[in-house]
Protein backbone atom coordinates (compact mmCIF):
# COMPACT_ATOMS: atom_id res chain seq x y z
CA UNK A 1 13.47 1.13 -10.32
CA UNK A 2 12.55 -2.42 -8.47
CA UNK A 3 14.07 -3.34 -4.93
CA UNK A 4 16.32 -6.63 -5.23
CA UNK A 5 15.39 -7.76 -2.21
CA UNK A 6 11.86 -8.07 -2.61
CA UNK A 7 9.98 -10.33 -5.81
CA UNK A 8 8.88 -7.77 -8.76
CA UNK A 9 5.57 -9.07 -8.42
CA UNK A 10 4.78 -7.61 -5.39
CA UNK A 11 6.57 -4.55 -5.89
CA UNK A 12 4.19 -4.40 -8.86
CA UNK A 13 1.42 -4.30 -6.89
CA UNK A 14 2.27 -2.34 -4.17
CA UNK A 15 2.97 0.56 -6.99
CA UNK A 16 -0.66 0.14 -8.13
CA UNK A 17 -2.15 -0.05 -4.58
CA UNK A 18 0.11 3.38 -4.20
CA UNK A 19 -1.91 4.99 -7.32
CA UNK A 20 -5.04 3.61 -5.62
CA UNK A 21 -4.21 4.80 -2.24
CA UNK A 22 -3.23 8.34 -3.90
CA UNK A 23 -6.14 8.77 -6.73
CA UNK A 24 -3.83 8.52 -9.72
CA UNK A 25 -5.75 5.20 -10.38
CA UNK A 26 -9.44 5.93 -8.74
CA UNK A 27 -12.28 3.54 -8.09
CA UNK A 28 -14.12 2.11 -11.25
CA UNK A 29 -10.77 3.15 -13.59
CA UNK A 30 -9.33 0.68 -15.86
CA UNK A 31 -6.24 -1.31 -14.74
CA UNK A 32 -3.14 -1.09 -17.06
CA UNK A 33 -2.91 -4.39 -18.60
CA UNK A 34 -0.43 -7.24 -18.24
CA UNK A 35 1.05 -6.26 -21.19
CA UNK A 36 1.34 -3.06 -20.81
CA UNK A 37 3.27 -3.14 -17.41
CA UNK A 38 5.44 -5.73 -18.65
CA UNK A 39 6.32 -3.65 -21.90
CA UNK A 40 6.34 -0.14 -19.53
CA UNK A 41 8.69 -2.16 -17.01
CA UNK A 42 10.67 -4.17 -19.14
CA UNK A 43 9.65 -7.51 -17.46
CA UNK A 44 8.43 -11.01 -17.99
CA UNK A 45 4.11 -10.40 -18.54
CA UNK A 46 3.96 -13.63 -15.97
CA UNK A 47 5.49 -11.07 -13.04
CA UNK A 48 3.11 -8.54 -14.61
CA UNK A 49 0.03 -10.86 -14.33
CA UNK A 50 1.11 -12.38 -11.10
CA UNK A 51 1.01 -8.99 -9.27
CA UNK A 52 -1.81 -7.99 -10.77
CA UNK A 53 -3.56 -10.64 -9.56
CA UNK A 54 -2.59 -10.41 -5.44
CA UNK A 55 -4.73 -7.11 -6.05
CA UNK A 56 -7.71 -9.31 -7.56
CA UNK A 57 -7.20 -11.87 -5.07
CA UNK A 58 -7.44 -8.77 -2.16
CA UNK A 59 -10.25 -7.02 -4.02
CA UNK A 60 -8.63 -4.47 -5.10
CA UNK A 61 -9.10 -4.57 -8.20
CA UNK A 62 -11.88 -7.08 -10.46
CA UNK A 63 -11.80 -8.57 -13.93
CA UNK A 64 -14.30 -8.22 -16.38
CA UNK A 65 -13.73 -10.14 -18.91
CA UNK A 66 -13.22 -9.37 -22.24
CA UNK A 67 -12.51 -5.81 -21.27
CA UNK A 68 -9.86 -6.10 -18.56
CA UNK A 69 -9.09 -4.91 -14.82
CA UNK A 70 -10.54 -2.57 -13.30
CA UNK A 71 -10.39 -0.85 -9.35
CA UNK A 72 -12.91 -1.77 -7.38
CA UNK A 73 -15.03 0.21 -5.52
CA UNK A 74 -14.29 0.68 -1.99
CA UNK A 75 -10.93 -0.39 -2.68
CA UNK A 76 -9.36 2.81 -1.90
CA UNK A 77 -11.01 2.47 2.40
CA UNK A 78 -9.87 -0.99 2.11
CA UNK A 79 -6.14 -0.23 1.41
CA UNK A 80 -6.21 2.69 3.85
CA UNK A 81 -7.76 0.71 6.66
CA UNK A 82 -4.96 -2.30 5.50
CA UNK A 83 -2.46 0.02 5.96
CA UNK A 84 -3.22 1.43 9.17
CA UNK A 85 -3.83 -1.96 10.58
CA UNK A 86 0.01 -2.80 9.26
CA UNK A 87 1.18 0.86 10.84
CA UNK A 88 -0.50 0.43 14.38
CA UNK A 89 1.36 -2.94 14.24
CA UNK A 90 4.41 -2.32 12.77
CA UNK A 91 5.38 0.87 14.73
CA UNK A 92 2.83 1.54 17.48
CA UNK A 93 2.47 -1.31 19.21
CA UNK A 94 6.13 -1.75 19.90
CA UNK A 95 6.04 1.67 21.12
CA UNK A 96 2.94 1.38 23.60
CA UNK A 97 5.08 -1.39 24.95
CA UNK A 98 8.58 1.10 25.48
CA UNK A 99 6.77 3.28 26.70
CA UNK A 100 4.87 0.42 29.43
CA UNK A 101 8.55 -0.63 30.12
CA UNK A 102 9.76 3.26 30.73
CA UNK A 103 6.07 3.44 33.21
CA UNK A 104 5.23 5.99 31.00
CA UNK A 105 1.29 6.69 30.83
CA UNK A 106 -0.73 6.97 27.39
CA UNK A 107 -1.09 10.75 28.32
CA UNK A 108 2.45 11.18 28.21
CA UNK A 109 3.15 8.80 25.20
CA UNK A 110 0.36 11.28 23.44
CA UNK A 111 2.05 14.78 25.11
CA UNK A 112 5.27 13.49 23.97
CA UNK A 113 3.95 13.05 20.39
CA UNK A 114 2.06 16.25 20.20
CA UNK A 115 5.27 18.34 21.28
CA UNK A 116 7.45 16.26 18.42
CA UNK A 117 7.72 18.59 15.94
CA UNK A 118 8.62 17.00 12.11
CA UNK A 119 11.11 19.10 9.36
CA UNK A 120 9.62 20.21 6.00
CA UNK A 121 11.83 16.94 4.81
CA UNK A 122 10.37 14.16 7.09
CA UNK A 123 6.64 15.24 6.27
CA UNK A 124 4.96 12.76 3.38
């Protein structure tokens, strides 16, 4: 279920960003509770609470007290525009610069994308 390489806690939150990002956990929607991911997970309610709140401390999500976590609004955009920020950076930007080595021009970096065709098993 968790990654070894990576700290629970952030694997944590990156599976509630992914219910944000996907509407399984919409704006305004109550949080699951430390205590019920650490019971649901098996873990430690620390890791629980320590993941929870990297998506308080990015706005993600907001505590009211008394009552408990909840998503924020907007935080849906925010992830999205996150994660294409990370994406253009991760994978396009090294590929603008291939393609600047081969003298390739953006037309044919954007031909040569348009003609790529992607299997039934590579699509999200």
């Amino acid at each position: 279920m968790f990654d070894d390489s990576r700290a629970i806690f952030f694997q944590i939150a990156e599976q509630l960003e992914e219910q944000v990002l996907d509407g399984t956990l919409p704006e305004g929607a109550r949080a699951p509770s430390t205590n019920e991911l650490a019971a649901f997970h098996g873990i430690n309610p620390a890791t629980a609470a320590k993941g929870l709140n990297l998506l308080v401390d990015a706005g993600v999500l907001h505590k009211q007290r008394g009552i408990g976590m909840f998503v924020s609004t907007g935080a849906r955009q925010a992830l999205r525009t996150r994660r294409q920020q990370d994406f253009a950076a991760t994978f396009l930007t090294p590929v603008l610069a291939e393609a600047a080595r081969l003298g390739m021009t953006r037309e044919e970096l954007a031909q040569m994308l348009l003609s790529t065709t992607i299997t039934p098993s590579e699509k999200p």
